[in-house]
Protein backbone atom coordinates (compact mmCIF):
# COMPACT_ATOMS: atom_id res chain seq x y z
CA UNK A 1 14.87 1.38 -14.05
CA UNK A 2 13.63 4.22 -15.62
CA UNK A 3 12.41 7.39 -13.84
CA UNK A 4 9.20 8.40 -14.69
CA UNK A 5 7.80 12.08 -14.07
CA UNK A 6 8.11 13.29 -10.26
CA UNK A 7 5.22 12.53 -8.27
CA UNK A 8 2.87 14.08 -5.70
CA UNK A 9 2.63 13.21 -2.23
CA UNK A 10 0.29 10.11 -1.65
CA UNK A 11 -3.01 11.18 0.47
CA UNK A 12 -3.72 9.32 3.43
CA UNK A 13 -7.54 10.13 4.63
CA UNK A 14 -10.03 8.84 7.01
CA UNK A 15 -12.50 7.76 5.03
CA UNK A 16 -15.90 6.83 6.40
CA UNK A 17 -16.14 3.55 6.94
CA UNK A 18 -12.28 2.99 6.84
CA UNK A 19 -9.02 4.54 6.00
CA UNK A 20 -7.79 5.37 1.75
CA UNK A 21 -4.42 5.60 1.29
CA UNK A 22 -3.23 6.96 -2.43
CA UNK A 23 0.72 4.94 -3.59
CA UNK A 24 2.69 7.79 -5.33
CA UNK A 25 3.21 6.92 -9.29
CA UNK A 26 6.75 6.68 -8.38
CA UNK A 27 6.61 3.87 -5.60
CA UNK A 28 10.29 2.98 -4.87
CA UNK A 29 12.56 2.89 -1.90
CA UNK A 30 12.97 6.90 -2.09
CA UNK A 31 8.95 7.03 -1.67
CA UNK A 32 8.77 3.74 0.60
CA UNK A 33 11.03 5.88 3.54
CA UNK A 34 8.58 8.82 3.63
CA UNK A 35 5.54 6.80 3.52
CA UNK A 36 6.67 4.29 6.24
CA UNK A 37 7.23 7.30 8.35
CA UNK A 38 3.59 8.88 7.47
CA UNK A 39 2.10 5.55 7.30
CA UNK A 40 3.39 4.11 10.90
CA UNK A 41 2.08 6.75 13.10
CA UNK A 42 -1.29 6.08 11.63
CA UNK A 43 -1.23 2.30 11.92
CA UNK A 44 -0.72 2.54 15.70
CA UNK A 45 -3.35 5.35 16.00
CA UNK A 46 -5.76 2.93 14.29
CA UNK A 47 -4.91 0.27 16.70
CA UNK A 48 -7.58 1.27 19.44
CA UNK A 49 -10.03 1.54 15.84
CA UNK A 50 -10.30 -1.08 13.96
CA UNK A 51 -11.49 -0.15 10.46
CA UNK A 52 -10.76 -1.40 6.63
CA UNK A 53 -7.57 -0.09 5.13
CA UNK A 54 -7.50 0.74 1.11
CA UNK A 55 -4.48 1.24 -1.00
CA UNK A 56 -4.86 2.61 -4.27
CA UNK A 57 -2.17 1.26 -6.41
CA UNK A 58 -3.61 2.46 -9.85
CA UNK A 59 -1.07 5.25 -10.63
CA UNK A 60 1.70 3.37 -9.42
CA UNK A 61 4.46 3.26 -12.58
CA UNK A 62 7.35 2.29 -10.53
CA UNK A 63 7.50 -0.51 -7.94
CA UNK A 64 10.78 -2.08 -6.37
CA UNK A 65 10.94 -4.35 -3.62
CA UNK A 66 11.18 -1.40 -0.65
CA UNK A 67 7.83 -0.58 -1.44
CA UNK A 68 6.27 -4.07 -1.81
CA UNK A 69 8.21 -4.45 1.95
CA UNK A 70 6.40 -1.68 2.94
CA UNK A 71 3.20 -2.83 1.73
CA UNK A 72 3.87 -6.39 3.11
CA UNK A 73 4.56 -4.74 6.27
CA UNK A 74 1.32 -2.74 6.66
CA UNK A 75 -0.67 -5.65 6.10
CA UNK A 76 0.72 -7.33 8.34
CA UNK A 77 0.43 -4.68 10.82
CA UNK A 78 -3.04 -4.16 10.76
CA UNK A 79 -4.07 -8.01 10.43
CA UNK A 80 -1.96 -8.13 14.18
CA UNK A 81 -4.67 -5.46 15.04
CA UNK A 82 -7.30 -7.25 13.39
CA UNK A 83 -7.96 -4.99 10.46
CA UNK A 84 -7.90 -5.75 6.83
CA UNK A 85 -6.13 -4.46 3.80
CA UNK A 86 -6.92 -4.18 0.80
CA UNK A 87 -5.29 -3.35 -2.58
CA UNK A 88 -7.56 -1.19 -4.82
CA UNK A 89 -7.07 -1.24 -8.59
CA UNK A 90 -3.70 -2.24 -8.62
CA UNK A 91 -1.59 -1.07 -11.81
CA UNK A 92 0.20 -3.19 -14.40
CA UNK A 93 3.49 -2.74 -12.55
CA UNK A 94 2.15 -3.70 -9.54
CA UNK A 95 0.30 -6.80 -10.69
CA UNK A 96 3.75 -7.89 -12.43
CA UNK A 97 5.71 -7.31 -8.92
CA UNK A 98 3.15 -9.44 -7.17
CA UNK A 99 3.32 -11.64 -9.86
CA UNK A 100 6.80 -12.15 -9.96
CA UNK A 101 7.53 -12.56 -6.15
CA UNK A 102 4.91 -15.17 -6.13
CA UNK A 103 2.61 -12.96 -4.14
CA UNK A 104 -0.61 -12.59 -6.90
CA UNK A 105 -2.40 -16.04 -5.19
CA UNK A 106 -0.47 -16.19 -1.63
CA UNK A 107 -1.41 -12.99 -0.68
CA UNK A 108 -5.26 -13.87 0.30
CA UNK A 109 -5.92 -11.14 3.07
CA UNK A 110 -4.65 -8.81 0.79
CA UNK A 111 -8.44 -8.35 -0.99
CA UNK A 112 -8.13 -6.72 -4.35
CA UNK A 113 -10.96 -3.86 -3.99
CA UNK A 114 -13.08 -2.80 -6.87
């Protein structure tokens, strides 16, 4: 796969009304390690307040299966605390991912936010 441009760290902020997290252009299994250990601490922080989650996928250029785990996993951690996901302007690359692990229609919790 090729390797785009080096990316910045993704932002993670407390949004009112819920929590925006930003996936780095280059969202691969390199990123996926750093974000699960930025990403985790949060999750069981959030646990005692439940709030909406948003993942902005727009930039992302690169996707491999570590970070669609990671994704996968979030979700799934914050629907065991009752909280929602949801993917916000996903990019081309990400769409095609979903699409081609069968997860575009499956994936119902996983709201696509305008």
């Amino acid at each position: 796969m090729a390797r785009k441009a080096a990316s910045r760290k993704p932002a993670a902020t407390a949004a009112s009304g819920g929590v925006s997290l930003l996936a780095p252009a280059d969202f691969n299994i390199v990123q996926a390690s750093a974000l699960h250990a930025d990403w985790l601490p949060r999750l069981l922080d959030a646990a005692d307040a439940p709030q909406p989650w948003v993942l902005d996928a727009s930039a992302v250029q690169e996707f491999d299966s570590a970070a669609l785990q990671l994704m996968l996993a979030l979700k799934r951690g914050l629907v065991q605390q009752g909280q929602t996901l949801s993917l916000q302007s996903p990019s081309a690359v990400v769409l095609a991912a979903l699409q081609t692990y069968g997860l575009d229609q499956s994936l119902e919790p996983l709201a696509f936010a305008d």
